[in-house]
N, C-alpha and C. Protein backbone atom coordinates (compact mmCIF):
# COMPACT_ATOMS: atom_id res chain seq x y z
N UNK A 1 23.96 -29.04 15.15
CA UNK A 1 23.47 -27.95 14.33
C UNK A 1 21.99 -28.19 14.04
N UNK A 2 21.19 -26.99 14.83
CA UNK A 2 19.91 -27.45 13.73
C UNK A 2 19.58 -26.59 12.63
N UNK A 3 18.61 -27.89 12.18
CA UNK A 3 18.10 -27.05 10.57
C UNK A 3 16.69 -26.12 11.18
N UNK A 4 16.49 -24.42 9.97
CA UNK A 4 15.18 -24.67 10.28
C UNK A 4 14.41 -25.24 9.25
N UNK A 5 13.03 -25.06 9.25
CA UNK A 5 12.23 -26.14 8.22
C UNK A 5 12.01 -25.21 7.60
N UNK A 6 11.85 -24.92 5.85
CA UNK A 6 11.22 -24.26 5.07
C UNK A 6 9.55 -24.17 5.23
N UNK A 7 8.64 -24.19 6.23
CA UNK A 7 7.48 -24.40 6.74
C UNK A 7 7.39 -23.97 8.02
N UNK A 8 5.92 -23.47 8.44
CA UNK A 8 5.57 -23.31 9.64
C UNK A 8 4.36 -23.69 9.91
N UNK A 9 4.07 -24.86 11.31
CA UNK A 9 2.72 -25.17 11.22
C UNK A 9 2.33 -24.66 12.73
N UNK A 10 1.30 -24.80 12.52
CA UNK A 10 0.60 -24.31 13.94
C UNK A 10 -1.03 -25.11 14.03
N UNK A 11 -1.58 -25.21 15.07
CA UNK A 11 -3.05 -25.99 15.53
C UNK A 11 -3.79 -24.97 15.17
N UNK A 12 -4.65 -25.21 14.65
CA UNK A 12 -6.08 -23.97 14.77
C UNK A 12 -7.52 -24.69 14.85
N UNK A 13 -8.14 -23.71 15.41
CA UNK A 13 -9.75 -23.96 16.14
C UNK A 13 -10.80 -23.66 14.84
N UNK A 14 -11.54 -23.92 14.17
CA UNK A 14 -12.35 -22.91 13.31
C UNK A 14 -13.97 -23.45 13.56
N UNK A 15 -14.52 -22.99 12.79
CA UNK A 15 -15.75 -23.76 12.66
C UNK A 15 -16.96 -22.53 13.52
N UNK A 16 -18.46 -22.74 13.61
CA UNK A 16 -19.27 -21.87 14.29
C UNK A 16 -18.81 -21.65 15.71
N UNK A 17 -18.82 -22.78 16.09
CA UNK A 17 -18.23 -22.76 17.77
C UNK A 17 -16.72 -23.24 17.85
N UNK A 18 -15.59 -22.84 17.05
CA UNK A 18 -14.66 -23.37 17.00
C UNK A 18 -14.71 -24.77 17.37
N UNK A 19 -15.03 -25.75 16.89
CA UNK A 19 -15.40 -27.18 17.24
C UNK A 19 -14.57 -28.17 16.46
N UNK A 20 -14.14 -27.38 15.50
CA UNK A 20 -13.02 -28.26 14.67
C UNK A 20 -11.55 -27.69 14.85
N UNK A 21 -10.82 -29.16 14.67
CA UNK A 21 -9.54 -28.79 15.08
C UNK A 21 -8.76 -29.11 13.76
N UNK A 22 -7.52 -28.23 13.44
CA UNK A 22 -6.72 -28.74 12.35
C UNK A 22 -5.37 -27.92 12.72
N UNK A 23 -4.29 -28.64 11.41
CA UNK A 23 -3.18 -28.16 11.33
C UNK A 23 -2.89 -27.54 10.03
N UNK A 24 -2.56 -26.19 9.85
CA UNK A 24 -1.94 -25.40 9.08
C UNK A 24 -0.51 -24.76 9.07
N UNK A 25 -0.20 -25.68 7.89
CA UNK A 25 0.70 -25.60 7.41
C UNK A 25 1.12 -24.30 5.96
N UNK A 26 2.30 -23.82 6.46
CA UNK A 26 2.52 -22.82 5.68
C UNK A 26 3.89 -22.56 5.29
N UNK A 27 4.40 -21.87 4.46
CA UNK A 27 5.63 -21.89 3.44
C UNK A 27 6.56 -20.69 4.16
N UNK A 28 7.51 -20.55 4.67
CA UNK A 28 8.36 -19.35 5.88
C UNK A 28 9.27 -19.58 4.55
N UNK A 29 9.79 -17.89 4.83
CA UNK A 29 11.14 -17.90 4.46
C UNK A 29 10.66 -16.34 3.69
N UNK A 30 11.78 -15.50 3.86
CA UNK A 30 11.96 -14.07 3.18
C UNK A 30 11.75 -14.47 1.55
N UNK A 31 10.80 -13.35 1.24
CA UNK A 31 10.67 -13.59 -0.21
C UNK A 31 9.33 -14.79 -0.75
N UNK A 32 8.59 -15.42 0.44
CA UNK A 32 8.37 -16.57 0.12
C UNK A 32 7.09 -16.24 -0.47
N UNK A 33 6.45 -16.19 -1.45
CA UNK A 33 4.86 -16.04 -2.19
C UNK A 33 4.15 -17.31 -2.17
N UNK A 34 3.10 -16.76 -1.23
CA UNK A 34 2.04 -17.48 -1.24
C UNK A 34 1.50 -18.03 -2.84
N UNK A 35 1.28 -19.09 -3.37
CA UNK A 35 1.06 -19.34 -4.47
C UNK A 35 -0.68 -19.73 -4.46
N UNK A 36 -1.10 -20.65 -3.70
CA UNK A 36 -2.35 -21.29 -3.15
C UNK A 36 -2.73 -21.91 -2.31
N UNK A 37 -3.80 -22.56 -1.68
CA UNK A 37 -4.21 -23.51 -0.93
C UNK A 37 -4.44 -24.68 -1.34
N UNK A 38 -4.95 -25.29 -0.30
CA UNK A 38 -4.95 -26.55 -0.32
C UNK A 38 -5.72 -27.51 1.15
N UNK A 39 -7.27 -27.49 0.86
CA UNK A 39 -7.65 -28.41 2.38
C UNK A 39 -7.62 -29.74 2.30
N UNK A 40 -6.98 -30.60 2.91
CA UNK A 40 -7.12 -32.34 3.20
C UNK A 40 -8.54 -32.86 4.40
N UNK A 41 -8.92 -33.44 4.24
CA UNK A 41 -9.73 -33.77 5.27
C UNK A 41 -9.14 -35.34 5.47
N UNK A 42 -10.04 -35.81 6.76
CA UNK A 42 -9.28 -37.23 6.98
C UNK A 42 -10.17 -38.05 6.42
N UNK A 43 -10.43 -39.19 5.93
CA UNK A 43 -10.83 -40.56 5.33
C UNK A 43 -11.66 -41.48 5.96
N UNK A 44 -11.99 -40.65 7.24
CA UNK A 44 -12.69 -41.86 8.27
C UNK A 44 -12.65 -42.02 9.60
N UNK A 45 -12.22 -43.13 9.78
CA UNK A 45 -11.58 -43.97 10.85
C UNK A 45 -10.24 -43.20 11.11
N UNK A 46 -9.25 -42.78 9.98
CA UNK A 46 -8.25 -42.90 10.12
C UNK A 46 -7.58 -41.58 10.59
N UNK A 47 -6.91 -41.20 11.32
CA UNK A 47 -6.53 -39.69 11.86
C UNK A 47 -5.72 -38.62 11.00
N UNK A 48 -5.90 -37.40 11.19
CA UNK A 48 -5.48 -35.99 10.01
C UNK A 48 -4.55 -36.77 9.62
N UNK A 49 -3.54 -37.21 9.91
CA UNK A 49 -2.30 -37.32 9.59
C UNK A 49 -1.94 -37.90 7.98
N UNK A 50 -3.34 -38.80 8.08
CA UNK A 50 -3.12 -39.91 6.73
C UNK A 50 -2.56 -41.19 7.16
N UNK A 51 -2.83 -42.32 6.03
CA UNK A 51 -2.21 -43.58 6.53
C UNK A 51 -1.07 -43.24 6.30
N UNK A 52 0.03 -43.77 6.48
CA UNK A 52 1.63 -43.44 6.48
C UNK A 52 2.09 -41.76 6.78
N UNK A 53 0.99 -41.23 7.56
CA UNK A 53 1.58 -39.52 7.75
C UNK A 53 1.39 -39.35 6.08
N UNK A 54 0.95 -39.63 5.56
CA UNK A 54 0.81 -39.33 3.90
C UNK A 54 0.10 -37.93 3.74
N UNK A 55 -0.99 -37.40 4.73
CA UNK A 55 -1.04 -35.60 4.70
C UNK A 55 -0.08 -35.11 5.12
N UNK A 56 0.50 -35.21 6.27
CA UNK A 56 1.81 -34.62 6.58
C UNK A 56 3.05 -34.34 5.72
N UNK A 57 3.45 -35.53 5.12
CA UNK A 57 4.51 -35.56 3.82
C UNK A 57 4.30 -34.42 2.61
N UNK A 58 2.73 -34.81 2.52
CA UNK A 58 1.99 -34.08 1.23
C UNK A 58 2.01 -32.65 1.70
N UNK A 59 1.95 -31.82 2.89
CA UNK A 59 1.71 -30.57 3.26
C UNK A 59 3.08 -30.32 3.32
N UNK A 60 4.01 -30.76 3.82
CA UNK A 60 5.30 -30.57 3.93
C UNK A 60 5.79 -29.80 2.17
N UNK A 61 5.76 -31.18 1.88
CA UNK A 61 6.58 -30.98 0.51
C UNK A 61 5.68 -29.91 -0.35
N UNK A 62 4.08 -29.81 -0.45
CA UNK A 62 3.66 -28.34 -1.10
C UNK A 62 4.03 -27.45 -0.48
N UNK A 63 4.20 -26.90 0.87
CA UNK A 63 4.74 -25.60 0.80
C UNK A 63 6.08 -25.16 0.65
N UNK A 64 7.16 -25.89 0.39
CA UNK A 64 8.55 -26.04 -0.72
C UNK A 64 7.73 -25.24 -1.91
N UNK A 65 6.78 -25.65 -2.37
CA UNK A 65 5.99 -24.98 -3.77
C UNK A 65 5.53 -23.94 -3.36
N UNK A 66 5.44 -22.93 -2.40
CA UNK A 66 4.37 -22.00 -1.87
C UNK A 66 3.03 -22.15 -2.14
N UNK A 67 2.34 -23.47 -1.70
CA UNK A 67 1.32 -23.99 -1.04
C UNK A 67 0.84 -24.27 0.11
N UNK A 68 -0.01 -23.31 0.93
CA UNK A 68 -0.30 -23.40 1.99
C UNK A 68 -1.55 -24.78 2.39
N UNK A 69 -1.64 -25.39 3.40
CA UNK A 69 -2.21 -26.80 3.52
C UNK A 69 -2.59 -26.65 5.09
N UNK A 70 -4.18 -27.00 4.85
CA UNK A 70 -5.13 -27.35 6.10
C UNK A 70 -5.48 -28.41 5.87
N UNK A 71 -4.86 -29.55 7.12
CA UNK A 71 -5.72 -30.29 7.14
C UNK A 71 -6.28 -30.94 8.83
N UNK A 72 -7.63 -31.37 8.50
CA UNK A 72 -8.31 -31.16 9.42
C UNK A 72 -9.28 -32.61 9.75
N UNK A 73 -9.38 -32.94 11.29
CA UNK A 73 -11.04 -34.35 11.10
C UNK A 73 -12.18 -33.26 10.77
N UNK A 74 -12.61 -34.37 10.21
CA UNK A 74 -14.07 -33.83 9.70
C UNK A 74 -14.98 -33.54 11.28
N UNK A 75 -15.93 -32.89 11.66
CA UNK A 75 -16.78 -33.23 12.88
C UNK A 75 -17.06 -34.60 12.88
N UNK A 76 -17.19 -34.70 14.23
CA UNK A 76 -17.34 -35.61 14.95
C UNK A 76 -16.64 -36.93 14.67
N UNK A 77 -15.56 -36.47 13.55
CA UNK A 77 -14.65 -37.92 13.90
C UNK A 77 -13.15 -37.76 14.04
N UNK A 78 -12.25 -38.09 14.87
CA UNK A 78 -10.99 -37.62 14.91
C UNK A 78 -10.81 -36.66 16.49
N UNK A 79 -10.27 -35.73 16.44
CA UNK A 79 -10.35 -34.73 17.43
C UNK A 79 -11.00 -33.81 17.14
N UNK A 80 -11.76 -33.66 16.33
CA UNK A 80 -12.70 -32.65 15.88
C UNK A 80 -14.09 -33.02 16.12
């Protein structure tokens, strides 16, 4: 049986020359109100994800809250 996820993420391009890359994350489900945002950037060295997937967890579990969540490398570090 699968589950689906209370969330939907997808890759997106943005920036002047689309040059940055990120993941947006968003809250699915009939009825579901957008409440706010929310951008993460990465820390460095270290990739979108966070040390321990710790943006991932964190984007997950806000849009349960109807909090929508971008997070993204900064230019020129990461895949961006």
């Amino acid at each position: 049986m699968s589950v689906v996820p209370d969330f939907k993420e997808r890759t997106v391009q943005f920036g002047r020359a689309d040059h940055l890359n990120g993941i947006l994350t968003v809250p699915r489900g009939k009825g579901v109100e957008l409440k706010s945002c929310m951008v993460t950037v990465n820390s460095g060295i270290i990739h979108r994800i966070g040390a321990s997937r710790l943006s991932v967890e964190l984007a997950r579990i806000l849009s349960k809250l109807g909090v929508a969540t971008l997070r993204f490398d900064l230019s020129g570090i990461g895949e961006s």
